[in-house]
Protein backbone atom coordinates (compact mmCIF):
# COMPACT_ATOMS: atom_id res chain seq x y z
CA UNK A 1 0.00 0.00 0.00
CA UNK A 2 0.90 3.61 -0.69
CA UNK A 3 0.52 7.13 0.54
CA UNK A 4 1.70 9.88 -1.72
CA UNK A 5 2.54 13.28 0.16
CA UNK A 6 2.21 16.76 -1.64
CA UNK A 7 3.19 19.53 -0.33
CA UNK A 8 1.52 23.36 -1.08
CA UNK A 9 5.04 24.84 -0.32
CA UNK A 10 7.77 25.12 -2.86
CA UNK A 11 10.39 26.57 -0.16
CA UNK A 12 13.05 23.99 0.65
CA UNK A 13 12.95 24.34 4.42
CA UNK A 14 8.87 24.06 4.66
CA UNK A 15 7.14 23.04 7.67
CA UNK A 16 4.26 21.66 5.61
CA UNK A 17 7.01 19.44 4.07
CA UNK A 18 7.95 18.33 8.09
CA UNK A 19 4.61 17.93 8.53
CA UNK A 20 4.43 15.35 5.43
CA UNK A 21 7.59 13.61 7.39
CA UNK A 22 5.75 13.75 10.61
CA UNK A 23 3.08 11.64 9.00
CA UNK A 24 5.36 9.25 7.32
CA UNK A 25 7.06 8.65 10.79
CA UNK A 26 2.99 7.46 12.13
CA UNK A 27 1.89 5.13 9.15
CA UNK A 28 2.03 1.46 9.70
CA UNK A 29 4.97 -0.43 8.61
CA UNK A 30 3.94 -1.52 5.76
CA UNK A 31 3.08 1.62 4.06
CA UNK A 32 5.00 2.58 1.56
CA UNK A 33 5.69 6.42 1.54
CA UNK A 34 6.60 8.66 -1.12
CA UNK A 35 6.78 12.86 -1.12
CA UNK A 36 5.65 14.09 -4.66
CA UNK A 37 8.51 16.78 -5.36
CA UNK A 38 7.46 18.53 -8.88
CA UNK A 39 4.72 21.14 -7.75
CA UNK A 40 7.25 24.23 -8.92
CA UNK A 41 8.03 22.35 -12.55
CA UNK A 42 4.25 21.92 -13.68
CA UNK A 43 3.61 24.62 -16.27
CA UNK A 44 0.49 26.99 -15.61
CA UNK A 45 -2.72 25.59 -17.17
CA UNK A 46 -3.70 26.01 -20.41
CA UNK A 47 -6.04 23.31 -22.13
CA UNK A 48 -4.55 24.63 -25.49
CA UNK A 49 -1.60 22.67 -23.99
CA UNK A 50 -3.43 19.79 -22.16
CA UNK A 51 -2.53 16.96 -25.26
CA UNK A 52 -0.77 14.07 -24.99
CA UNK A 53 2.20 13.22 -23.95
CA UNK A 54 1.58 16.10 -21.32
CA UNK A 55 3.98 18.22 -19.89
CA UNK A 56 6.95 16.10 -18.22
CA UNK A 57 5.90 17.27 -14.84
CA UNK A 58 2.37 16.91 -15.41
CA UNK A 59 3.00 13.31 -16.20
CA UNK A 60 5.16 12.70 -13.64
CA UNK A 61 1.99 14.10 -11.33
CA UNK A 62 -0.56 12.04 -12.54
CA UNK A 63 1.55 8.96 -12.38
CA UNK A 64 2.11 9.63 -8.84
CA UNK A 65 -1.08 10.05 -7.68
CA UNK A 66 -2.46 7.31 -10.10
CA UNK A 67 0.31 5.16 -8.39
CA UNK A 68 -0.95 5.95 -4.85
CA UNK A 69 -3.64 4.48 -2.70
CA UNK A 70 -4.27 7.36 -0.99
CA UNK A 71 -2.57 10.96 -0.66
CA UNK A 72 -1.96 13.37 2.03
CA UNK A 73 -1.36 16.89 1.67
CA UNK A 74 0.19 19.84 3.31
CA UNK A 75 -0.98 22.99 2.50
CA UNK A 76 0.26 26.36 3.56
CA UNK A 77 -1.94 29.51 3.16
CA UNK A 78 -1.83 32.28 0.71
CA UNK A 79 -3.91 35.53 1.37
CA UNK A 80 -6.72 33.06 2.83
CA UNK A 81 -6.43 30.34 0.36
CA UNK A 82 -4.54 27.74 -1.38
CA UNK A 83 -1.09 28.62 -3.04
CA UNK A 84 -1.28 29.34 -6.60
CA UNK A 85 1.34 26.39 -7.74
CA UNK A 86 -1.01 23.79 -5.53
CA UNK A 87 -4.15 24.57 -7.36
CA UNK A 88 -1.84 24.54 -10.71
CA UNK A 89 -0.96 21.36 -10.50
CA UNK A 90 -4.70 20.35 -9.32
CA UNK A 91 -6.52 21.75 -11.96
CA UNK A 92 -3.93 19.74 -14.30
CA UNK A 93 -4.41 16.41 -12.45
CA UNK A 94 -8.27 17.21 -12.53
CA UNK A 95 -8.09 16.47 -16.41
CA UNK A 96 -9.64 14.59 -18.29
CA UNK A 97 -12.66 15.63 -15.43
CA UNK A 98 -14.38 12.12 -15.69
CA UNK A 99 -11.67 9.53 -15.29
CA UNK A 100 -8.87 11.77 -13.79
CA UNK A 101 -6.54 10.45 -11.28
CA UNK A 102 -8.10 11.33 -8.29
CA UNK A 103 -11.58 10.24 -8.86
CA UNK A 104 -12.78 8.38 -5.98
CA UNK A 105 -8.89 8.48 -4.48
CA UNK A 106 -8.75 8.89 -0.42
CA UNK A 107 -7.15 12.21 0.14
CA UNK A 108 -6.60 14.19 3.49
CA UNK A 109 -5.47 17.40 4.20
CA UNK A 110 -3.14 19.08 6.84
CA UNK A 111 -1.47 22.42 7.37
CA UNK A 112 1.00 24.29 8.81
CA UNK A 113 1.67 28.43 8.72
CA UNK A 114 3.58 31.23 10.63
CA UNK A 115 0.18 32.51 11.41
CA UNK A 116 -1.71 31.68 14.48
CA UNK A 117 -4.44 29.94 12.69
CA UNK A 118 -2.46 26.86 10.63
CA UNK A 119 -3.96 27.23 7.59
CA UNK A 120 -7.42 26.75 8.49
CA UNK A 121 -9.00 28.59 5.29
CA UNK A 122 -6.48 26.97 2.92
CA UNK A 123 -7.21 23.85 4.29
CA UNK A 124 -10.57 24.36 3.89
CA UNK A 125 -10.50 25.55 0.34
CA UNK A 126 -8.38 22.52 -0.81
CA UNK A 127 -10.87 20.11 0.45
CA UNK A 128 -13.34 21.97 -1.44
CA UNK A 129 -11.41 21.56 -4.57
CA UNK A 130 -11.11 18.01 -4.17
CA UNK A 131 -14.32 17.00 -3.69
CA UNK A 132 -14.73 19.10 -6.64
CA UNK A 133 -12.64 17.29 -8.55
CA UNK A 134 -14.22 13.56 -7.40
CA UNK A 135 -11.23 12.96 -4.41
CA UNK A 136 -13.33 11.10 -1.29
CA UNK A 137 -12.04 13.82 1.24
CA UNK A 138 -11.41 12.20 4.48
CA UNK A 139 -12.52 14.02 7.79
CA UNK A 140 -9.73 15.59 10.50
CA UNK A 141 -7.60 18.35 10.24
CA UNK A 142 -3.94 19.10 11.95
CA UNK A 143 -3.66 23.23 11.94
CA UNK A 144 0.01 23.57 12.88
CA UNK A 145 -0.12 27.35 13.50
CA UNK A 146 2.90 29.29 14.50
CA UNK A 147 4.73 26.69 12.75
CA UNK A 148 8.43 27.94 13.66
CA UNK A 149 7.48 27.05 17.43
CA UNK A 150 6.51 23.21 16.53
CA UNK A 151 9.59 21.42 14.93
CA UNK A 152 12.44 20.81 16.41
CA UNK A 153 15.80 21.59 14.59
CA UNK A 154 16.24 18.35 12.97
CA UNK A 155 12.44 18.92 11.96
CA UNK A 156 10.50 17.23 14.06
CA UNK A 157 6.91 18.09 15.14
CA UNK A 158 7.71 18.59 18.87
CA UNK A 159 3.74 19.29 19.85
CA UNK A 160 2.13 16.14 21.52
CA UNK A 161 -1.60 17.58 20.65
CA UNK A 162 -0.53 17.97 17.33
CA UNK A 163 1.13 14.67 16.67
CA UNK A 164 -2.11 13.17 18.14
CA UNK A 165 -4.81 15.21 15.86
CA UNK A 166 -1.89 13.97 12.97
CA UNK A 167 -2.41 10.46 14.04
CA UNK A 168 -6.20 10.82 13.65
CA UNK A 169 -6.28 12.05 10.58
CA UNK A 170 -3.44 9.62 9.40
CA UNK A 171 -5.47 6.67 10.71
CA UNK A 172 -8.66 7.97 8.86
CA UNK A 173 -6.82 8.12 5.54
CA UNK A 174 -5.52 4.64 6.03
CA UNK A 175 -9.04 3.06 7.03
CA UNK A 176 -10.12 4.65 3.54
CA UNK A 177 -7.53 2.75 1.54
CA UNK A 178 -8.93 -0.23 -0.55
CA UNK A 179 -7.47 -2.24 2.15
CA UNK A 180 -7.71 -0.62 5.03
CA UNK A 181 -4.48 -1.77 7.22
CA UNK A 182 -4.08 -2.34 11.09
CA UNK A 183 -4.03 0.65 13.42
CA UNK A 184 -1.43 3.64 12.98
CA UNK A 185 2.24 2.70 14.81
């Protein structure tokens, strides 16, 4: 079995990309995990350009997620919302609409900001957008706010109530895989 991570941030040092490793660190053994690195090489939209062979990184996207049983993402937040590159590469892996990659694939969705509030809205908007786009959004949220405060220096989410509400929602996403594994480690 397989999670795929994504993460909403394209800066190297991310906490939404610790968060993703936080995760990885609470699935059951034998979960495979993989973090999806191409969100700042897919080109902007344009269906003038949606043909096959797509774009490299689109490709390279779609055979992720296609590859996954499930995926998790971390999402920062941009003016209230999702970042620009995230939703990119979304509305690309949304195509063709009926039969696209994450029709009827698990998803969950996490967090983490330099705000107070973790991403709440962002959150909230990405779920939105993929049950939009036919994902079956699972239920939980982890909003790591003041995210400087809540890794460690080797990355590590240091916040017991946070690890917990991650282990929820990791545990959810795992119970919707097509075959739903024993309990989180």
């Amino acid at each position: 079995m397989k999670v795929l991570g994504i993460s909403g941030s394209l800066r190297h040092d991310s906490y939404n990309t610790k968060l993703l490793r936080a995760a990885e660190e609470l699935l059951p053994a034998a979960v495979e995990f993989e973090i999806w690195d191409g969100l700042k090489s897919v080109p902007p939209y344009d269906e003038d350009d949606d043909v096959f062979p797509a774009p490299p990184a689109v490709a390279s996207l779609r055979a992720a997620v296609a590859a996954a049983d499930a995926v998790l993402f971390a999402t920062p937040e941009y003016n209230s919302s999702i970042p620009g590159a995230l939703k990119n590469a979304l509305d690309w892996a949304s195509r063709p609409v009926t039969t696209n990659v994450f029709r009827s694939k698990p998803v969950a969705v996490v967090g983490a900001s330099t705000g107070a509030f973790g991403a709440v809205w962002a959150q909230a908007e990405l779920r939105k957008v993929l049950a939009t786009i036919g994902a079956r959004v699972v239920d939980g949220e982890v909003a790591v706010g003041h995210a400087p405060t809540r890794f460690d220096e080797d990355g590590h989410l240091v916040d017991e109530s946070l690890r917990e509400q991650l282990v929820e929602v990791v545990e959810a996403l795992v119970s919707e895989m097509p075959v739903a594994l024993s309990a989180v480690a």
